[in-house]
C-alpha atoms as a PDB file:
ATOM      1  CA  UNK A   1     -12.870  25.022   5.342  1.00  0.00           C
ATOM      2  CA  UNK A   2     -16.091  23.770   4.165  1.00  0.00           C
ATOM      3  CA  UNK A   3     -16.556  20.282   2.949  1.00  0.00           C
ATOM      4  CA  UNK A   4     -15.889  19.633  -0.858  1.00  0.00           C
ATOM      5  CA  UNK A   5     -18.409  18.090  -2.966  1.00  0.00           C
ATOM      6  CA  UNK A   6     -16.841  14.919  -3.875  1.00  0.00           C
ATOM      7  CA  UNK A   7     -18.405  14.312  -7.393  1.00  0.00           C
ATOM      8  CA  UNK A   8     -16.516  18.207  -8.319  1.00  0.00           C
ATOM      9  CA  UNK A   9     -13.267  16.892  -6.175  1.00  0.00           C
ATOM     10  CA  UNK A  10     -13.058  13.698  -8.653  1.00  0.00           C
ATOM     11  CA  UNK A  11     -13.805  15.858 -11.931  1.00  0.00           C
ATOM     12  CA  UNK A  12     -11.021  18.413 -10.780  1.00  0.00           C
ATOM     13  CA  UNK A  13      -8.616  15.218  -9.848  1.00  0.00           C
ATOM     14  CA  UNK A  14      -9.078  13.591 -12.672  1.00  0.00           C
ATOM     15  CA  UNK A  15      -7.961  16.298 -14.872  1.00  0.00           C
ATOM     16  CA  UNK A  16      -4.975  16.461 -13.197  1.00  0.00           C
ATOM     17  CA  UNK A  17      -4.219  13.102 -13.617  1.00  0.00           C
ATOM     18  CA  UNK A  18      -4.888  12.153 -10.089  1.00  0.00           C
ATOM     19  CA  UNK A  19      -7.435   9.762  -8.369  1.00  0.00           C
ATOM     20  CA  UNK A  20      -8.694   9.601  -4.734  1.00  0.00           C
ATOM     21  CA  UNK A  21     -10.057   6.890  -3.063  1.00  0.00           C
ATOM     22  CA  UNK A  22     -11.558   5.921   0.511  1.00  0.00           C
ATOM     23  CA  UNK A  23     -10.384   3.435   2.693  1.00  0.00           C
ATOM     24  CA  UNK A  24     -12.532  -0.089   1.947  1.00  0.00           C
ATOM     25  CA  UNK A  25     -11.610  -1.445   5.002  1.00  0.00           C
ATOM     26  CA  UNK A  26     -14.609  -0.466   7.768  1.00  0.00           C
ATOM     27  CA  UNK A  27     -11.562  -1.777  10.559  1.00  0.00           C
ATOM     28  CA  UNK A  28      -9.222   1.323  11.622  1.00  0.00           C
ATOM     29  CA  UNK A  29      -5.761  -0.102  12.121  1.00  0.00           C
ATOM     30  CA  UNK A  30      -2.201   1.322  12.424  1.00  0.00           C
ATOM     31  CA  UNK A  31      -2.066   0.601   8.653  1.00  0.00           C
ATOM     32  CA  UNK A  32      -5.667   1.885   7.505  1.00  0.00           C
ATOM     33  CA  UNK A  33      -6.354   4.814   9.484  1.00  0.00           C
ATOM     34  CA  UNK A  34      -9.676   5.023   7.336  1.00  0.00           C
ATOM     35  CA  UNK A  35      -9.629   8.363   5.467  1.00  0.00           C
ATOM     36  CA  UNK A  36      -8.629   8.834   1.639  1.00  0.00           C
ATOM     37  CA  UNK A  37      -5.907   7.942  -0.655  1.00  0.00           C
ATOM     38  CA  UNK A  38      -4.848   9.657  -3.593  1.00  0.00           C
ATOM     39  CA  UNK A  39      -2.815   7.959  -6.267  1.00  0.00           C
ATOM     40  CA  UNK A  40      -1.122   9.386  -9.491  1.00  0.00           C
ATOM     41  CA  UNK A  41      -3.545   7.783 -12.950  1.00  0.00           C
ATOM     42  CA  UNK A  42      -0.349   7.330 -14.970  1.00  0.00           C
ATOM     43  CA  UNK A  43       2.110   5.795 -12.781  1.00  0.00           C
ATOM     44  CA  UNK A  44      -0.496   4.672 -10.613  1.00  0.00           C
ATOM     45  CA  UNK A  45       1.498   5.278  -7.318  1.00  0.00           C
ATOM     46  CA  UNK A  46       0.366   6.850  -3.921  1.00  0.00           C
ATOM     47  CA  UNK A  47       0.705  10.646  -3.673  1.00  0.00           C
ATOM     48  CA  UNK A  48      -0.474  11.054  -0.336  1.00  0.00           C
ATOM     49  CA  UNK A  49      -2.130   8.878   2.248  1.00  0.00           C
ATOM     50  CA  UNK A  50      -0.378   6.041   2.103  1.00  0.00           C
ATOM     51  CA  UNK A  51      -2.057   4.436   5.280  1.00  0.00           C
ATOM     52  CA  UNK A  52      -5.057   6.117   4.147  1.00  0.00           C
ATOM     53  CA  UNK A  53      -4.781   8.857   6.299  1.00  0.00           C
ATOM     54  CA  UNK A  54      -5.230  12.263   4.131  1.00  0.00           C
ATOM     55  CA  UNK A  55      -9.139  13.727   5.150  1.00  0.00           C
ATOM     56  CA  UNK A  56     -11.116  14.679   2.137  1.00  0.00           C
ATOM     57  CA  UNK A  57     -10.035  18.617   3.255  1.00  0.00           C
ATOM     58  CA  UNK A  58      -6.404  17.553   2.588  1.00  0.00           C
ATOM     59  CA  UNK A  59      -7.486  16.251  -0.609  1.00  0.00           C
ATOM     60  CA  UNK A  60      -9.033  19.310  -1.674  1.00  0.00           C
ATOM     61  CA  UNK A  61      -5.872  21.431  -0.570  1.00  0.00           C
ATOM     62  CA  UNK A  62      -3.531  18.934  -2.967  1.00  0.00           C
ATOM     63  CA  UNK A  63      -5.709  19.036  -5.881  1.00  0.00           C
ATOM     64  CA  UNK A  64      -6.032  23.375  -5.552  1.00  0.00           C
ATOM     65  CA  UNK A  65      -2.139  23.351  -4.648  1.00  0.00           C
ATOM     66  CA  UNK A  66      -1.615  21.147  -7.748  1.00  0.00           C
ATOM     67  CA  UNK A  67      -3.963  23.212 -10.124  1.00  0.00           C
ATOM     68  CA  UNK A  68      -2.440  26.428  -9.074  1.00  0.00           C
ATOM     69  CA  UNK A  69       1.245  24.931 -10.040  1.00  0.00           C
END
């Protein structure tokens, strides 16, 4: 899969009422494996990547899988 352009990602996210977000933390622990988050706008709870672990591929698949719903 190629890589995503992350400015379209967001715009495509957002209208689904999602957000991503990358790990702040430059430190990879067991908690913070240093990849992407994505968290739901309105309830503003994690969807995937709780530990931060979804790659910005994954992120791309969720937000096509969620558009095609």
């Amino acid at each position: 899969m190629t890589q995503p352009s992350i400015s379209n990602l967001k715009k495509r996210a957002k209208a689904l009422g999602i957000r991503f977000a990358k790990s702040p933390s430059p430190n990879i622990t067991s908690e913070n494996l240093g990849e992407f988050r994505v968290i739901d706008i309105a309830g503003n709870y994690v969807i995937r990547g709780s530990r931060f672990d979804c790659s910005l591929d994954e992120v791309a698949a969720l937000v096509a899988e969620m558009e095609a719903a």
